[in-house]
PDB file of N, CA and C in Angstrom:
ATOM      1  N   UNK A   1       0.838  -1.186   0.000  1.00  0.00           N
ATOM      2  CA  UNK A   1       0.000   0.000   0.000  1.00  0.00           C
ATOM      3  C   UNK A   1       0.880   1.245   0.000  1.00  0.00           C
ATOM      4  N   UNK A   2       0.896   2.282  -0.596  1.00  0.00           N
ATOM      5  CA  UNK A   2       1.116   3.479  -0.908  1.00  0.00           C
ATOM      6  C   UNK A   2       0.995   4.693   0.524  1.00  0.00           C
ATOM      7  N   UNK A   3       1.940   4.808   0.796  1.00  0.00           N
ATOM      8  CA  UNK A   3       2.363   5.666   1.900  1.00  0.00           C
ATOM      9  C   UNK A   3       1.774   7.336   1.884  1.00  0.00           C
ATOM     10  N   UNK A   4       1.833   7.703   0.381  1.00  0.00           N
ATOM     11  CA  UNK A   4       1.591   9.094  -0.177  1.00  0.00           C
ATOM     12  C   UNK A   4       2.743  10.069   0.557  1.00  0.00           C
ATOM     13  N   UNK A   5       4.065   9.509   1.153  1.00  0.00           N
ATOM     14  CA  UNK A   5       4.707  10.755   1.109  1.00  0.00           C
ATOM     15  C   UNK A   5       5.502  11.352   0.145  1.00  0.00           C
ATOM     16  N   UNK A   6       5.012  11.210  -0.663  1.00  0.00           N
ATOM     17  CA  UNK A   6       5.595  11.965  -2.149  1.00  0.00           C
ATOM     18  C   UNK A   6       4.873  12.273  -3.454  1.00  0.00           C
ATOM     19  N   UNK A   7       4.509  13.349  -3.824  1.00  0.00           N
ATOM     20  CA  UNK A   7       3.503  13.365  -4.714  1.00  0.00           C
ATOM     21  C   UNK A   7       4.006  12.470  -6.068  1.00  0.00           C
ATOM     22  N   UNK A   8       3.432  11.800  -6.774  1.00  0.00           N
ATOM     23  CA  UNK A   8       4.135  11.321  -8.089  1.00  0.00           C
ATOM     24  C   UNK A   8       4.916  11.966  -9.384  1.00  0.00           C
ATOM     25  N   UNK A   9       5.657  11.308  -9.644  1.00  0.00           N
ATOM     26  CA  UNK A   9       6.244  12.098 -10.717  1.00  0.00           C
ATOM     27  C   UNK A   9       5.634  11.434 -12.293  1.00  0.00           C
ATOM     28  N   UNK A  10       4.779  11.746 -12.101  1.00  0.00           N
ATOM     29  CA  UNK A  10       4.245  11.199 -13.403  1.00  0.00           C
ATOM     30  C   UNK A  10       3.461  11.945 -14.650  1.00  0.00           C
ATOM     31  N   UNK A  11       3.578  12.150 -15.735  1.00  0.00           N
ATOM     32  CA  UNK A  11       2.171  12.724 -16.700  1.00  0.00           C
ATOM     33  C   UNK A  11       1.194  12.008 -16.498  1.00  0.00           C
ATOM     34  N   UNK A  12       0.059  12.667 -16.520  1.00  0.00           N
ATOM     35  CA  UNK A  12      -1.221  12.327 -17.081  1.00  0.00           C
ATOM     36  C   UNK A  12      -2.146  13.339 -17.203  1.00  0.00           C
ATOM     37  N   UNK A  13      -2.700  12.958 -18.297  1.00  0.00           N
ATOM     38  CA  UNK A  13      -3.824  13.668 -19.523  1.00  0.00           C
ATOM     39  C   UNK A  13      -4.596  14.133 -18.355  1.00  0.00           C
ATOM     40  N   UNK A  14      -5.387  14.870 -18.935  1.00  0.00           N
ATOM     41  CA  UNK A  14      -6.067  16.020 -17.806  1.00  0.00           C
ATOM     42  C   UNK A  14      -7.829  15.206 -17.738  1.00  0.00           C
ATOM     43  N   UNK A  15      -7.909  14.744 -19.002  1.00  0.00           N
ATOM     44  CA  UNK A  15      -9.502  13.523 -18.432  1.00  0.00           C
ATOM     45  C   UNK A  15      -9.129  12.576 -17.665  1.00  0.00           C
ATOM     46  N   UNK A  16      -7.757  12.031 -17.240  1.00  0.00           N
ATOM     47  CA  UNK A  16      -7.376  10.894 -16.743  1.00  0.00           C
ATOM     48  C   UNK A  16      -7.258  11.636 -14.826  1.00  0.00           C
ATOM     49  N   UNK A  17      -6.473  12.599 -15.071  1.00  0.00           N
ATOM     50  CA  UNK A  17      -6.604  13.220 -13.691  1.00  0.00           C
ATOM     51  C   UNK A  17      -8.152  13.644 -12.956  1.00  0.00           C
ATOM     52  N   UNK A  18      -8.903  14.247 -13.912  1.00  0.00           N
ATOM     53  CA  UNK A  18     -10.565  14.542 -13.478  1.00  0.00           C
ATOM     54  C   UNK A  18     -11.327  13.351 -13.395  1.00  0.00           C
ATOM     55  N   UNK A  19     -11.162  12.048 -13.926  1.00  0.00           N
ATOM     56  CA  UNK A  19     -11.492  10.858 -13.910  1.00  0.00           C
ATOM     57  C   UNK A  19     -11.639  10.027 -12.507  1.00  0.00           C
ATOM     58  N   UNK A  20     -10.158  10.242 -12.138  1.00  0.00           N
ATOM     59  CA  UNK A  20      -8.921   9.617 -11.003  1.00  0.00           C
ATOM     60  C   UNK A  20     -10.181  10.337  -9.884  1.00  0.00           C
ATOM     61  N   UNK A  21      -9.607  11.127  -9.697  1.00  0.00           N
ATOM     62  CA  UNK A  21     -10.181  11.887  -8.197  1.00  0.00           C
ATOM     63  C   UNK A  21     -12.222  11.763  -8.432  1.00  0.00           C
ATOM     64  N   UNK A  22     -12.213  11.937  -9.123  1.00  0.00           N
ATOM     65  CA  UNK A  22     -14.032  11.703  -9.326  1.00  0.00           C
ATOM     66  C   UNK A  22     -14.235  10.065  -8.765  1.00  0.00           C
ATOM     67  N   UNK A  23     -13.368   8.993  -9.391  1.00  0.00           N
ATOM     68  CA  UNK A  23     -13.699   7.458  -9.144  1.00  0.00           C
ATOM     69  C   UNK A  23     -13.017   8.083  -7.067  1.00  0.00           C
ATOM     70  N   UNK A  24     -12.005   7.827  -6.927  1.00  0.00           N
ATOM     71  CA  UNK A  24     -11.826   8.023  -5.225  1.00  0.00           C
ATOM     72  C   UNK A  24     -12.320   8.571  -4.767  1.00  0.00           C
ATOM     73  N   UNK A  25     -12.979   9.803  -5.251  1.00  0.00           N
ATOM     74  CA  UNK A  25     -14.431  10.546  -3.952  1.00  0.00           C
ATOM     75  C   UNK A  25     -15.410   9.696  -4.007  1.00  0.00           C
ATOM     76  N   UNK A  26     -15.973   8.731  -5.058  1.00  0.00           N
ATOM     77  CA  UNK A  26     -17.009   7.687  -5.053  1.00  0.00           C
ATOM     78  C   UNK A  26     -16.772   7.190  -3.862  1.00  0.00           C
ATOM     79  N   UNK A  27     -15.156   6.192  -3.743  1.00  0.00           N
ATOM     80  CA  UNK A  27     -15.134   5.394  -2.773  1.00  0.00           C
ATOM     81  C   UNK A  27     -15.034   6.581  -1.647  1.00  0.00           C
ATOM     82  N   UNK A  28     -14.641   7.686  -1.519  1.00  0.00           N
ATOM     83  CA  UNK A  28     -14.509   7.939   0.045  1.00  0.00           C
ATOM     84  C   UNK A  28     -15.554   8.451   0.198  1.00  0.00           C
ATOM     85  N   UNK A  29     -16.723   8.978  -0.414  1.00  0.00           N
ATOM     86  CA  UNK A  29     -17.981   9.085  -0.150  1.00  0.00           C
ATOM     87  C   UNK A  29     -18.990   8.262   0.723  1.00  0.00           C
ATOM     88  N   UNK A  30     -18.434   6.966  -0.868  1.00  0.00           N
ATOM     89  CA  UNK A  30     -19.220   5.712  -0.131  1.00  0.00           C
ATOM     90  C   UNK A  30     -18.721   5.405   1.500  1.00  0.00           C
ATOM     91  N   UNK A  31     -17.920   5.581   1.836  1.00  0.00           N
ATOM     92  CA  UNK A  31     -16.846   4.950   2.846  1.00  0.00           C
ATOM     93  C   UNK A  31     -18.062   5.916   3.960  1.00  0.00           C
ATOM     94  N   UNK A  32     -17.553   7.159   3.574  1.00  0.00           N
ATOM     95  CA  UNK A  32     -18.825   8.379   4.461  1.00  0.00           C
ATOM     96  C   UNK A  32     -19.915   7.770   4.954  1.00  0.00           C
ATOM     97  N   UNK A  33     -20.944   7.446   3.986  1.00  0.00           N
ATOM     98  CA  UNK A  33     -21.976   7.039   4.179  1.00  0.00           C
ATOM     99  C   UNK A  33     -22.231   5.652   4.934  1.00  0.00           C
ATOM    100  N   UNK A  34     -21.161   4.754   4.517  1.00  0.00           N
ATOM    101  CA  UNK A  34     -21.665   3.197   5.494  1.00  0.00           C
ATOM    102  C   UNK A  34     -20.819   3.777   6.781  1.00  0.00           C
ATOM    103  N   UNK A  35     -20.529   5.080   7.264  1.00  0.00           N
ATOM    104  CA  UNK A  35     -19.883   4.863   8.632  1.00  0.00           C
ATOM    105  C   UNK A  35     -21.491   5.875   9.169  1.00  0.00           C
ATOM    106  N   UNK A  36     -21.688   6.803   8.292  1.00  0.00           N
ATOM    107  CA  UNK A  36     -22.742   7.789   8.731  1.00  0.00           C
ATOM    108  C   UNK A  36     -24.135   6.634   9.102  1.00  0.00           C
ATOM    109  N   UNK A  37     -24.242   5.211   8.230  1.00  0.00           N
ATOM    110  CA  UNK A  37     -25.199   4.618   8.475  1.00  0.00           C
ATOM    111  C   UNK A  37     -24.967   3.724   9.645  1.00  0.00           C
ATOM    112  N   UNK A  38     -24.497   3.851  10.251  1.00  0.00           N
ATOM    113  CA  UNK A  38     -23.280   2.841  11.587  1.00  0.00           C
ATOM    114  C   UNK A  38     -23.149   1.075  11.002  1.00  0.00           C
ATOM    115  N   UNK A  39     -22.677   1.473   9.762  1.00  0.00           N
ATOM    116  CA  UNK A  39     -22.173  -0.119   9.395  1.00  0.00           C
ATOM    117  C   UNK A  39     -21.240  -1.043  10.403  1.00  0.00           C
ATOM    118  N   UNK A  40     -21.295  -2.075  10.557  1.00  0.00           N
ATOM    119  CA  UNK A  40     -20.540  -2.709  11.409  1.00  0.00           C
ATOM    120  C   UNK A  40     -18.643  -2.928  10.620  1.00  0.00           C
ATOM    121  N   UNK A  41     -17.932  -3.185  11.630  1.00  0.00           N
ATOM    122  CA  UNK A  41     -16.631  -3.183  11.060  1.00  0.00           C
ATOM    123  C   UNK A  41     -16.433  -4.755   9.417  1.00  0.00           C
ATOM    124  N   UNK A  42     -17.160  -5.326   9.706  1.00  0.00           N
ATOM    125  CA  UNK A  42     -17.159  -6.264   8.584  1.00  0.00           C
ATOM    126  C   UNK A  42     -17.841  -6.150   7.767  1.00  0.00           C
ATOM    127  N   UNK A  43     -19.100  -5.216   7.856  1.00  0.00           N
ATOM    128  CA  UNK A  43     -19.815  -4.610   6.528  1.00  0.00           C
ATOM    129  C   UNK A  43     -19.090  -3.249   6.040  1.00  0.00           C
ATOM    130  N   UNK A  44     -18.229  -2.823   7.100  1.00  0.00           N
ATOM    131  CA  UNK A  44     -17.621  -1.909   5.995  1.00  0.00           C
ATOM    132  C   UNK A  44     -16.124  -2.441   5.146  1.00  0.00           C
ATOM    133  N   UNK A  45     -15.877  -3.658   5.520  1.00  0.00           N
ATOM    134  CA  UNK A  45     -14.719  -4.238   5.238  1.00  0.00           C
ATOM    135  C   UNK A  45     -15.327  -4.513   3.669  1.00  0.00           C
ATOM    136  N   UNK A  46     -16.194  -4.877   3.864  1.00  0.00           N
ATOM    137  CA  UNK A  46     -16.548  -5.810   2.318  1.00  0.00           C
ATOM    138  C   UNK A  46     -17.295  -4.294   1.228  1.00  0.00           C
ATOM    139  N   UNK A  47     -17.744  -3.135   1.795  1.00  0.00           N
ATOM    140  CA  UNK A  47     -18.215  -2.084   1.541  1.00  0.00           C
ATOM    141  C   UNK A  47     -16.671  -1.913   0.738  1.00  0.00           C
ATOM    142  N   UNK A  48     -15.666  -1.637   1.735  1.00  0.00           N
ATOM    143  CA  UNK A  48     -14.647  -0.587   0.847  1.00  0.00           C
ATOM    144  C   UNK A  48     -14.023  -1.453   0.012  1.00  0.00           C
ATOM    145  N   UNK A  49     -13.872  -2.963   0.509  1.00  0.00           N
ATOM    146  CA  UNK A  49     -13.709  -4.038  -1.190  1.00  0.00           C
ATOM    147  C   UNK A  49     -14.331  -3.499  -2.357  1.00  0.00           C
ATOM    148  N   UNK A  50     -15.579  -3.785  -2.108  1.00  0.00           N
ATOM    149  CA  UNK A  50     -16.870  -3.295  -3.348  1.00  0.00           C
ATOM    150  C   UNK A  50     -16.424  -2.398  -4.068  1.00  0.00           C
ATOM    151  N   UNK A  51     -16.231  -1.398  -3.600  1.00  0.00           N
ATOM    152  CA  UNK A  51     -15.827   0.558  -4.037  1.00  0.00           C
ATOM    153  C   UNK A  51     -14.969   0.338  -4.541  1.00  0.00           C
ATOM    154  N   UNK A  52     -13.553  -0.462  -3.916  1.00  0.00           N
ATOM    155  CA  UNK A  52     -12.276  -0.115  -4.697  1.00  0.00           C
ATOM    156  C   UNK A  52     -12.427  -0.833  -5.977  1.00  0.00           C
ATOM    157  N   UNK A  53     -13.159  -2.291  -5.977  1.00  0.00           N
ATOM    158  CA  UNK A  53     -12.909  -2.841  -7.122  1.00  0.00           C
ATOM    159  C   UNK A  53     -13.972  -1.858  -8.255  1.00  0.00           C
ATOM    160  N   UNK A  54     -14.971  -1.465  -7.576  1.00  0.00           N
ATOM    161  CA  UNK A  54     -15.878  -0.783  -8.742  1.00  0.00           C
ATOM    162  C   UNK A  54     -15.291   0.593  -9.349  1.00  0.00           C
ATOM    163  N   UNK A  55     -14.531   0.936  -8.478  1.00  0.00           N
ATOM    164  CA  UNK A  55     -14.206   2.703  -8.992  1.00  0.00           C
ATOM    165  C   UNK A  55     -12.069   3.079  -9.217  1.00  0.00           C
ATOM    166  N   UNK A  56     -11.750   1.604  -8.545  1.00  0.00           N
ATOM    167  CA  UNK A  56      -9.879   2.089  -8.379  1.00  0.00           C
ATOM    168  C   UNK A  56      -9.136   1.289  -9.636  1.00  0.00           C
ATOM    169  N   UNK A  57     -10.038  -0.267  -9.524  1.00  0.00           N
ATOM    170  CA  UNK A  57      -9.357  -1.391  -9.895  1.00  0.00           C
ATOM    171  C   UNK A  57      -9.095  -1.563 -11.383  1.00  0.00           C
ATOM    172  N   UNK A  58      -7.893  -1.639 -11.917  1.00  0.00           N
ATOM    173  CA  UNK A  58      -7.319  -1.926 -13.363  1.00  0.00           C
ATOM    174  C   UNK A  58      -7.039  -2.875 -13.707  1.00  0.00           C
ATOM    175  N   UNK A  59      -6.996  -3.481 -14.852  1.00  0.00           N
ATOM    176  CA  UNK A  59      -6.521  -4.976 -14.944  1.00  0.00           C
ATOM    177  C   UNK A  59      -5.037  -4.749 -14.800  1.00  0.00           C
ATOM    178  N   UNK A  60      -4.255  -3.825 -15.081  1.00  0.00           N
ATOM    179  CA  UNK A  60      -3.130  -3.741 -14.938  1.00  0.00           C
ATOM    180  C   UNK A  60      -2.410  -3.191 -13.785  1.00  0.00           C
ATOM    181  N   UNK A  61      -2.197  -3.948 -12.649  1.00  0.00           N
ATOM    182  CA  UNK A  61      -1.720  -3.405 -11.422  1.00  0.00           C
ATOM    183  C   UNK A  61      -1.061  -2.070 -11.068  1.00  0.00           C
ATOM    184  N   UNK A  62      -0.029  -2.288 -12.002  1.00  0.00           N
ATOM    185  CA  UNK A  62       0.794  -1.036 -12.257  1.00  0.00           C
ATOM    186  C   UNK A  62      -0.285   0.260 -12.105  1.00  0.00           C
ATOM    187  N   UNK A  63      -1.018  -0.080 -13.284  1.00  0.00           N
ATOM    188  CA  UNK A  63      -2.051   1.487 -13.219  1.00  0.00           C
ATOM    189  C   UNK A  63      -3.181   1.686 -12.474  1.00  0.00           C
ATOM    190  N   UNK A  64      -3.780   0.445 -11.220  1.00  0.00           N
ATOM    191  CA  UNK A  64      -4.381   0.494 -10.416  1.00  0.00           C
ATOM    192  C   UNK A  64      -3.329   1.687  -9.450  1.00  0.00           C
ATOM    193  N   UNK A  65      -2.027   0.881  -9.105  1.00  0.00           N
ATOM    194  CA  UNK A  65      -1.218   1.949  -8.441  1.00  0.00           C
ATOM    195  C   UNK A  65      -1.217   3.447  -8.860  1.00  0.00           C
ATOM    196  N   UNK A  66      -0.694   3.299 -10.063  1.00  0.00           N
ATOM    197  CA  UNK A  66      -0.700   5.285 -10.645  1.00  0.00           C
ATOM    198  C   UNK A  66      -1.888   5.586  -9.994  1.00  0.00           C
ATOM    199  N   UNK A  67      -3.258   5.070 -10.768  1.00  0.00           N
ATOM    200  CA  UNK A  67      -4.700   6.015 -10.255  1.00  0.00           C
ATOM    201  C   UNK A  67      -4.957   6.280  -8.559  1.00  0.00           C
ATOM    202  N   UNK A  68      -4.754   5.085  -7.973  1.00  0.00           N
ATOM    203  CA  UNK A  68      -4.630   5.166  -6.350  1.00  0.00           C
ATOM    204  C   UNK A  68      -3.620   6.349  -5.884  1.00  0.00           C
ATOM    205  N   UNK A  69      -2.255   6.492  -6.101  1.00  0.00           N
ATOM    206  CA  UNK A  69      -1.765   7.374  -5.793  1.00  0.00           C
ATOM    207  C   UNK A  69      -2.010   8.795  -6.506  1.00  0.00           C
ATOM    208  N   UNK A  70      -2.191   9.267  -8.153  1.00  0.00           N
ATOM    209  CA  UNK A  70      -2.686  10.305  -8.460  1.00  0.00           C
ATOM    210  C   UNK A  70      -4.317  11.027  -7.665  1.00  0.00           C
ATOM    211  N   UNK A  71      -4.860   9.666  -7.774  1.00  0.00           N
ATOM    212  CA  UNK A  71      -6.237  10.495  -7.077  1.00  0.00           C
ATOM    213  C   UNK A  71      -6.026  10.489  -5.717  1.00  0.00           C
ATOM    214  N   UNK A  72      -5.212  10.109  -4.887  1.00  0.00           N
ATOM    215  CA  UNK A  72      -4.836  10.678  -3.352  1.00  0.00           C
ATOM    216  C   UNK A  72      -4.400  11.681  -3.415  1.00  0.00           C
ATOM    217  N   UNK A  73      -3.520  12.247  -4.493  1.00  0.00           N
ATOM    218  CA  UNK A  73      -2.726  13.837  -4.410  1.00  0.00           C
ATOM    219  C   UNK A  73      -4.074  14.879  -5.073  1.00  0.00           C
ATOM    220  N   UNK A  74      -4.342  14.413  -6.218  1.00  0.00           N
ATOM    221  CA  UNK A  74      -5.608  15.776  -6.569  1.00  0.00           C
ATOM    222  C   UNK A  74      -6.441  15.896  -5.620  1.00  0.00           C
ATOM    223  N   UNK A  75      -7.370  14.810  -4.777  1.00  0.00           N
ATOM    224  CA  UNK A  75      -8.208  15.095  -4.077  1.00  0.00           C
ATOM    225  C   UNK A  75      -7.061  15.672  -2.738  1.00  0.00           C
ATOM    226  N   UNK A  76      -5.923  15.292  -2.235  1.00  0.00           N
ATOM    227  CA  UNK A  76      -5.502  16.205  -1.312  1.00  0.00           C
ATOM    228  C   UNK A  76      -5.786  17.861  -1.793  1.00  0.00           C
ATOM    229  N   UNK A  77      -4.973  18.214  -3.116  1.00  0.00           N
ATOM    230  CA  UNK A  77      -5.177  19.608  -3.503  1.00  0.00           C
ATOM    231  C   UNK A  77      -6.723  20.183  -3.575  1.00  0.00           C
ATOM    232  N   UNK A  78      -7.519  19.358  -3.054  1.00  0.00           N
ATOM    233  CA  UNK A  78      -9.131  19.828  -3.588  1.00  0.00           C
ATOM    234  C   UNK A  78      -9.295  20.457  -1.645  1.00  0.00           C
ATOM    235  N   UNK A  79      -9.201  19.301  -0.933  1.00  0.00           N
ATOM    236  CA  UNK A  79      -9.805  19.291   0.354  1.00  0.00           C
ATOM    237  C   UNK A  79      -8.730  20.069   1.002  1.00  0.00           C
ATOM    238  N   UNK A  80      -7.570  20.731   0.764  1.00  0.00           N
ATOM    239  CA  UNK A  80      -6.578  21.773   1.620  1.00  0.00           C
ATOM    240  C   UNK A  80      -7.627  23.247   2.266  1.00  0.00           C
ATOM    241  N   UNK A  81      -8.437  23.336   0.905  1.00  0.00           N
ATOM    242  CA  UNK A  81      -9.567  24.218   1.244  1.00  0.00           C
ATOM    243  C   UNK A  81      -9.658  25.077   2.533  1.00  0.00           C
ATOM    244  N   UNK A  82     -10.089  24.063   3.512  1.00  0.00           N
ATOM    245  CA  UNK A  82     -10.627  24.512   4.686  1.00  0.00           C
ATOM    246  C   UNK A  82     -10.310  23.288   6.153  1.00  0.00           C
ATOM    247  N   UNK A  83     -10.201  24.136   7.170  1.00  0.00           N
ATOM    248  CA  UNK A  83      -9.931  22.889   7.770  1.00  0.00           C
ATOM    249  C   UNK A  83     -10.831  21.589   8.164  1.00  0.00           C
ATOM    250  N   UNK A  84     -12.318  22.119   7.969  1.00  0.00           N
ATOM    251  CA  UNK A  84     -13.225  21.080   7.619  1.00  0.00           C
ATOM    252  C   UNK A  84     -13.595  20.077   6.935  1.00  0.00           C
ATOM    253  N   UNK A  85     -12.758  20.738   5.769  1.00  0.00           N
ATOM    254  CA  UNK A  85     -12.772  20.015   4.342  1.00  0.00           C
ATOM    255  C   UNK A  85     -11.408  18.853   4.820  1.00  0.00           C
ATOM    256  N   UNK A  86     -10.036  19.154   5.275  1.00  0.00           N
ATOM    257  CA  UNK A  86      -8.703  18.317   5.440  1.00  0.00           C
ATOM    258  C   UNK A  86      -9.510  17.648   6.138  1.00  0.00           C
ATOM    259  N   UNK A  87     -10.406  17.876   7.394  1.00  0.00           N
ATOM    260  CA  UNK A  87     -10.438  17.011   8.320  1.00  0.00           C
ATOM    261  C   UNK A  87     -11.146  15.688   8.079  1.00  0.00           C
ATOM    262  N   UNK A  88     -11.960  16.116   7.116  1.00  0.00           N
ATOM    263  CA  UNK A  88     -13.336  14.727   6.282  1.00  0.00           C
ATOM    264  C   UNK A  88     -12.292  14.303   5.523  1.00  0.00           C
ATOM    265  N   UNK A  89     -11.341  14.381   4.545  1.00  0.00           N
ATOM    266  CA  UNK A  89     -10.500  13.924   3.735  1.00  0.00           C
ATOM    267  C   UNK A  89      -9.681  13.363   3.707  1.00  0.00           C
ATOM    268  N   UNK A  90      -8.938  13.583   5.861  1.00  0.00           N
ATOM    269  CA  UNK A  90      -8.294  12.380   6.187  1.00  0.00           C
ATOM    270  C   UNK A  90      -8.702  11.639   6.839  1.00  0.00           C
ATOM    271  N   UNK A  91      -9.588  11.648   7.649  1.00  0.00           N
ATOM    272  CA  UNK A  91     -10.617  11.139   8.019  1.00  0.00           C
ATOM    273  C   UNK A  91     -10.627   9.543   7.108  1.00  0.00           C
ATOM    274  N   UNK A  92     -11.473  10.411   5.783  1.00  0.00           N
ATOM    275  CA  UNK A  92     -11.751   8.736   5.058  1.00  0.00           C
ATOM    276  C   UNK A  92     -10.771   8.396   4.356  1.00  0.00           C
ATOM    277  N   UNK A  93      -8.961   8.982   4.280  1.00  0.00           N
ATOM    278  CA  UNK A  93      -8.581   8.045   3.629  1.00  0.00           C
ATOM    279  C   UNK A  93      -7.744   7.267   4.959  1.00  0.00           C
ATOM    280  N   UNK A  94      -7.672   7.404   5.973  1.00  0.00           N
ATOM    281  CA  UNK A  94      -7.512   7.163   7.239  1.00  0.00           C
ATOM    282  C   UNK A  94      -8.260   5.363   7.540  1.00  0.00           C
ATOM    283  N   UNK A  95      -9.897   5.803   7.251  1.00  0.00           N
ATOM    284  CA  UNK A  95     -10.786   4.796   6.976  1.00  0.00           C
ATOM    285  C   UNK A  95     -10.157   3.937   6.075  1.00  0.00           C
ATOM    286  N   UNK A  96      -9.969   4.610   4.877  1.00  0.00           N
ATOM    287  CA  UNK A  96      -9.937   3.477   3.697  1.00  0.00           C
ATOM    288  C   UNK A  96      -8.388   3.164   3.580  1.00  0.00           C
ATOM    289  N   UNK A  97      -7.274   3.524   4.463  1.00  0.00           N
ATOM    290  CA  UNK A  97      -5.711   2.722   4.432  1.00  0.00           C
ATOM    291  C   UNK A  97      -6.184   1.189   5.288  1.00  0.00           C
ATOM    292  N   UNK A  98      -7.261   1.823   6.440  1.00  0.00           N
ATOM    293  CA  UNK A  98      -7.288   0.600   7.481  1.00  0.00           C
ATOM    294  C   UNK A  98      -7.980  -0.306   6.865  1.00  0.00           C
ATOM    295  N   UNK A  99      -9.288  -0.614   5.991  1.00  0.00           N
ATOM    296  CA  UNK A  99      -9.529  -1.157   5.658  1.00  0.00           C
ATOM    297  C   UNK A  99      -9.055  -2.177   4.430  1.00  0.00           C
ATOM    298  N   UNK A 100      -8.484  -1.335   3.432  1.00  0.00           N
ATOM    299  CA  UNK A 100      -7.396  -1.894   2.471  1.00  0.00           C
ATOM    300  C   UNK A 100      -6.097  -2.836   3.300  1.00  0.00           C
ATOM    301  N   UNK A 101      -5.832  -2.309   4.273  1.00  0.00           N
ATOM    302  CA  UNK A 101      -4.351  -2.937   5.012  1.00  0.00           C
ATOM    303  C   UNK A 101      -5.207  -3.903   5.403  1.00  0.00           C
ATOM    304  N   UNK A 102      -6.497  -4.089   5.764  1.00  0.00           N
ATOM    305  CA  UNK A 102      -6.705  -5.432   6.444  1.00  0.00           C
ATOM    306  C   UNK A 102      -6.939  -6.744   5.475  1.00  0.00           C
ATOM    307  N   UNK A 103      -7.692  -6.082   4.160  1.00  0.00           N
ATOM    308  CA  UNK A 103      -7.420  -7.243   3.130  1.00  0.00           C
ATOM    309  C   UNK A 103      -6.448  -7.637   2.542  1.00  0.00           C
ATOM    310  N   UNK A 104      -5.269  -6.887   2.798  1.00  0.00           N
ATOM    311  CA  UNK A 104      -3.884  -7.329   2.154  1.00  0.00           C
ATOM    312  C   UNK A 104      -3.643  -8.401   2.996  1.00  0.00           C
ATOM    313  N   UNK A 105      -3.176  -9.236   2.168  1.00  0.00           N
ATOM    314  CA  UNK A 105      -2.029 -10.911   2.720  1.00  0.00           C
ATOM    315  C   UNK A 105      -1.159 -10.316   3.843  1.00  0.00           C
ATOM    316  N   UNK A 106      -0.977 -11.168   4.466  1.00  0.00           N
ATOM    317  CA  UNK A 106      -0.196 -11.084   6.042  1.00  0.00           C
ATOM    318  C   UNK A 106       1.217 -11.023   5.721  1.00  0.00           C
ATOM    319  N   UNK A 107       1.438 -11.584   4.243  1.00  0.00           N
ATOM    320  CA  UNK A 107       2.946 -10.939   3.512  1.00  0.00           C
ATOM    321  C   UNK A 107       3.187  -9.387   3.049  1.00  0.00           C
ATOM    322  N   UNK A 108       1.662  -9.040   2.374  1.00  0.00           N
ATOM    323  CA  UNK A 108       1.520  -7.584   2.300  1.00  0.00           C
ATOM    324  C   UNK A 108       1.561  -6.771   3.249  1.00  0.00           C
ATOM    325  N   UNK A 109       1.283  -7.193   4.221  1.00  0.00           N
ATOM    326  CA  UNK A 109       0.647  -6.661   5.345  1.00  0.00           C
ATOM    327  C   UNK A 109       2.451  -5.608   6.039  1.00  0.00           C
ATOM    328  N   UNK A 110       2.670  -6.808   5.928  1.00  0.00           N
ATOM    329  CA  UNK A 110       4.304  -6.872   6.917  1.00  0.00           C
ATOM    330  C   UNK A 110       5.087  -5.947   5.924  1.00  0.00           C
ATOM    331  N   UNK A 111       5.399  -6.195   5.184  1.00  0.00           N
ATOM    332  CA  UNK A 111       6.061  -4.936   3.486  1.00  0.00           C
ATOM    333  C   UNK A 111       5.361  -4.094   4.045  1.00  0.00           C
ATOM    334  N   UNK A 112       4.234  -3.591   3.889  1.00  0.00           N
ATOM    335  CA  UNK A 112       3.891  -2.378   3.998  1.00  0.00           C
ATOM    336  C   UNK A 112       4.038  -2.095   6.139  1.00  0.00           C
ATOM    337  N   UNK A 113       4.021  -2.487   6.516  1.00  0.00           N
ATOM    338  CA  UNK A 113       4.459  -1.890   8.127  1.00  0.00           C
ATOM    339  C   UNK A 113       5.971  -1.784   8.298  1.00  0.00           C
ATOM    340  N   UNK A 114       6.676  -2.632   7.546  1.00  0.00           N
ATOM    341  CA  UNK A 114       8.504  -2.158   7.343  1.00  0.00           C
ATOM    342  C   UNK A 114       8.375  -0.952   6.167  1.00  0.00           C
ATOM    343  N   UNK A 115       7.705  -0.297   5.370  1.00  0.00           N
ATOM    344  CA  UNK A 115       7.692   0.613   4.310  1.00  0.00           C
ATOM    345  C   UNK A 115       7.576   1.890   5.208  1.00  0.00           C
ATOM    346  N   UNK A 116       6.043   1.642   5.769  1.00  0.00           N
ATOM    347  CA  UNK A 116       5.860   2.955   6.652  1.00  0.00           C
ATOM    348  C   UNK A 116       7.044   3.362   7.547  1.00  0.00           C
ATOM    349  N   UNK A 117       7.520   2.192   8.177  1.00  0.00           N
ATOM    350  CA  UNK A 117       8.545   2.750   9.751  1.00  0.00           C
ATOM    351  C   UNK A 117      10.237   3.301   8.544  1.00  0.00           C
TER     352      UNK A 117
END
C-alpha cells in the first residue's frame, strides 16, 4: 500500500486526472456514508472491497497503483480548502488505508508496516 509521502512524478492527460479523483471521492464518499449509516466493522470491510474494485481497480496493477496514488494527491489539492474540508479527507482516507491494510495478505501486510517505519 502506498504511503503518499511523495507526490508522483508522473504525466497524465487532464480527463485521466478529473477521472482519477471523481472514481476516489465515489469510494470515500461511499466509505462516508456506510460509517454515517453505523455499518458494522465487517460490513464496511466488504463495503470498501466493493468501491475499490468498482471505482480504483485496473486490470493492470501497475495502473491500479498510478490512479490510487494520483487520485490521493488531486483530491488532497481539492480538500486543503478549509480545515473542515482536510479534516473529512483524512478522516476517510484514514478509513480506507485501514480497511485496504486489512485485506492485504499477512505478507503484504508486513512490506507495507517495514515501508511505513
Amino acid at each position: 500500500l502506498p504511503t503518499y509521502r511523495v507526490a508522483p512524478q508522473l504525466e497524465v492527460r487532464l480527463e485521466e486526472f478529473e477521472l482519477f479523483a471523481i472514481d476516489r471521492l465515489r469510494v470515500l464518499k461511499g466509505i462516508s456514508d456506510g460509517l454515517s449509516r453505523g455499518k458494522r466493522p465487517e460490513e464496511m470491510e466488504k463495503l470498501v472491497s466493493e468501491l475499490w474494485k468498482a471505482h480504483m481497480r485496473h486490470q493492470d496493477p501497475a495502473e491500479t497503483l498510478n490512479k490510487d496514488i494520483i487520485s490521493h494527491f488531486v483530491l488532497r489539492l481539492v480538500y486543503c480548502r478549509t480545515e473542515e474540508l482536510r479534516k473529512w479527507f483524512l478522516s476517510m482516507e484514514n478509513t480506507l488505508f485501514r480497511y485496504r491494510f486489512r485485506l492485504e495478505s499477512p505478507e503484504s501486510q508486513v512490506a507495507s508496516s517495514l515501508f511505513v517505519m
